[in-house]
C-alpha atoms as a PDB file:
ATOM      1  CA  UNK A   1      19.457  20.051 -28.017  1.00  0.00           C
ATOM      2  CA  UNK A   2      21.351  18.825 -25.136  1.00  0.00           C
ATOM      3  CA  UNK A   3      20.372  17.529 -21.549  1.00  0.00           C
ATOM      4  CA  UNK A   4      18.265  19.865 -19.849  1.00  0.00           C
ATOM      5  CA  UNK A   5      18.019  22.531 -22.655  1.00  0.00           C
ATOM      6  CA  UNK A   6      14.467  23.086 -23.269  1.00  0.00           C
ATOM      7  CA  UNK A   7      12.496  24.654 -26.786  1.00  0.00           C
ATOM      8  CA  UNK A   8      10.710  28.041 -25.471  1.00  0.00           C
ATOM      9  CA  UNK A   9       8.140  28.987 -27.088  1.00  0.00           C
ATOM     10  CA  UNK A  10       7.712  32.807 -27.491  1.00  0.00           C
ATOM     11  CA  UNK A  11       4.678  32.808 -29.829  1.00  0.00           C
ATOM     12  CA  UNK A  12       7.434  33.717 -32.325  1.00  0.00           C
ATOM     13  CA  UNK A  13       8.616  37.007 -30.759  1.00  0.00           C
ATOM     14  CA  UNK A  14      11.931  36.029 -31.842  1.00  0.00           C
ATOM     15  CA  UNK A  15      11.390  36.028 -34.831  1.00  0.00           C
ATOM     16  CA  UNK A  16       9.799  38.857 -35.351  1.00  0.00           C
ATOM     17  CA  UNK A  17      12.401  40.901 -33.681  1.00  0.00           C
ATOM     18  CA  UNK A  18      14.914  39.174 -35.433  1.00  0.00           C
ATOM     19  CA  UNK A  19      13.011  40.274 -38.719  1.00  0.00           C
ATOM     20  CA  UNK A  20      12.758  43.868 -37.735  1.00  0.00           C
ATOM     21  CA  UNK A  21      15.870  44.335 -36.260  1.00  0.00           C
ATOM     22  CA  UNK A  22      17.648  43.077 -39.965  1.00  0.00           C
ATOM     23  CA  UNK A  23      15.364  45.364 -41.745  1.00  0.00           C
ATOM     24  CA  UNK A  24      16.132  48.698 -39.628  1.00  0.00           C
ATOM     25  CA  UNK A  25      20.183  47.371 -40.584  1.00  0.00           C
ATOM     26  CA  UNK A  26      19.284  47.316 -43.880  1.00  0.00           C
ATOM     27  CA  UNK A  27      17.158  50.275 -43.998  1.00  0.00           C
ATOM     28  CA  UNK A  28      13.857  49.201 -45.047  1.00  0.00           C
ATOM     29  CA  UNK A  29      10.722  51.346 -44.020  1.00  0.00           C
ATOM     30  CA  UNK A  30       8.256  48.125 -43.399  1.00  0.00           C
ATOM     31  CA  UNK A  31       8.833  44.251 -42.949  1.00  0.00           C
ATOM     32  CA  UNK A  32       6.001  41.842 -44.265  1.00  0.00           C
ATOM     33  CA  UNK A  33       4.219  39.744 -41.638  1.00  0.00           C
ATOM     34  CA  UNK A  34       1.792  37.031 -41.990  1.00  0.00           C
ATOM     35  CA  UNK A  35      -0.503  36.292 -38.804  1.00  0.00           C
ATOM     36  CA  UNK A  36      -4.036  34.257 -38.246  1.00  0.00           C
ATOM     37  CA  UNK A  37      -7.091  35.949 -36.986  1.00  0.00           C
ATOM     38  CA  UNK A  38      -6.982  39.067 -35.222  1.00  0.00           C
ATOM     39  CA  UNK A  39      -3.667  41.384 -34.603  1.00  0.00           C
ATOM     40  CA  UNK A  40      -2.604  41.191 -30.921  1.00  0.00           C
ATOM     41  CA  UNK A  41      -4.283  44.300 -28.234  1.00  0.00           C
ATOM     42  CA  UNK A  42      -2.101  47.315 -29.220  1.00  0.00           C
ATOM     43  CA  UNK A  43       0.157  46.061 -32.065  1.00  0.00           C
ATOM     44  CA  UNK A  44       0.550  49.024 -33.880  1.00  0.00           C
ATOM     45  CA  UNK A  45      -1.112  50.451 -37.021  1.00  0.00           C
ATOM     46  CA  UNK A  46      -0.071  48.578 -40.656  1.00  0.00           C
ATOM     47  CA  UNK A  47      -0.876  48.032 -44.119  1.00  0.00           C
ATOM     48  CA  UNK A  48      -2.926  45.115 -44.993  1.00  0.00           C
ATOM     49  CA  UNK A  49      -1.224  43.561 -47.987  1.00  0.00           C
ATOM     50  CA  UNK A  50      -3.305  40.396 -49.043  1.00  0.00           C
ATOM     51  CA  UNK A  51      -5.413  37.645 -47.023  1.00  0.00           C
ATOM     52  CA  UNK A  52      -4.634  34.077 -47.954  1.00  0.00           C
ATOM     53  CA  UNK A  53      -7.180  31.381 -48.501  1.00  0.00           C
ATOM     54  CA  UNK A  54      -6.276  29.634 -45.589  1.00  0.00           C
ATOM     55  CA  UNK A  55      -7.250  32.922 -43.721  1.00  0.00           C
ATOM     56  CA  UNK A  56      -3.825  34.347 -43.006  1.00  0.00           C
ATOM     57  CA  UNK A  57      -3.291  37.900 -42.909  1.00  0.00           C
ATOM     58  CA  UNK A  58      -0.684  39.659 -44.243  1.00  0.00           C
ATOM     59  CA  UNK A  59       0.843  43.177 -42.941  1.00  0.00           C
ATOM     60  CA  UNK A  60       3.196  45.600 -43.763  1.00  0.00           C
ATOM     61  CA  UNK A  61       4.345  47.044 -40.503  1.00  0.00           C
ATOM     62  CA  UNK A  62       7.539  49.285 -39.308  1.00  0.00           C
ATOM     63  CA  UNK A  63       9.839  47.717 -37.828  1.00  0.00           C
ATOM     64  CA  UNK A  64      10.898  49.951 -35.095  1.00  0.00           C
ATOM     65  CA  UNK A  65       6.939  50.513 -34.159  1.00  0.00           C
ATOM     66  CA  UNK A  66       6.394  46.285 -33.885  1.00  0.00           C
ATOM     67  CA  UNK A  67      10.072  46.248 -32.031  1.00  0.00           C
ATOM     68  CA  UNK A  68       8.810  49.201 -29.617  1.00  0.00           C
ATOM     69  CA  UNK A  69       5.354  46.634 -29.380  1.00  0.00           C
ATOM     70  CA  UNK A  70       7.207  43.950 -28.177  1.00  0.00           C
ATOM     71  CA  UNK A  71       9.331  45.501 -25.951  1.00  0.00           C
ATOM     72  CA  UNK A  72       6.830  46.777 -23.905  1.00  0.00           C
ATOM     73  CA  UNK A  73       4.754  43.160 -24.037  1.00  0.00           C
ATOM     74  CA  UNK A  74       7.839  41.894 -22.559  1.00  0.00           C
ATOM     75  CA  UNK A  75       9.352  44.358 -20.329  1.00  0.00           C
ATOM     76  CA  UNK A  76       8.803  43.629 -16.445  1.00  0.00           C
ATOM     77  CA  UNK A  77       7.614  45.877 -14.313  1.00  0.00           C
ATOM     78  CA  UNK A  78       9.613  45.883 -11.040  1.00  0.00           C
ATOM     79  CA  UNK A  79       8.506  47.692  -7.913  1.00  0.00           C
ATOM     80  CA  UNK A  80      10.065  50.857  -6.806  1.00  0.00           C
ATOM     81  CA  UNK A  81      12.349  49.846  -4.021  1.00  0.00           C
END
């Protein structure tokens, strides 16, 4: 990084979208995702696909449905002017 540039961290958001938006371009009905503990208020409805030793959970989840998720986690809300 340079100068003033500084990491932000988006609890991997990111990444996720990146993931889902390459599998709706490629066509794929679910993307795999691995989380810890709980899935976040409101993430939507997916397949659980194995839990790891180390207590990781894995999901298959549509894309569009986790992209829709995010967008309205991140979305602001600005007043009517």
């Amino acid at each position: 990084m340079m100068g003033n540039e500084k990491a932000q961290d988006d609890g991997g958001l990111t990444a996720l979208v990146m993931q889902c938006a390459f599998a709706v371009i490629a066509g794929q009905k679910t993307v795999t995702i691995s989380t810890t503990g709980k899935r976040p208020s409101g993430f939507p409805r997916c397949e659980l696909l194995s839990v790891g030793t180390d207590g990781s959970h894995n999901y298959a989840v549509c894309p569009i449905k986790a992209m829709a998720w995010i967008h309205s986690r991140t979305t602001r809300k600005t007043p009517n002017a």
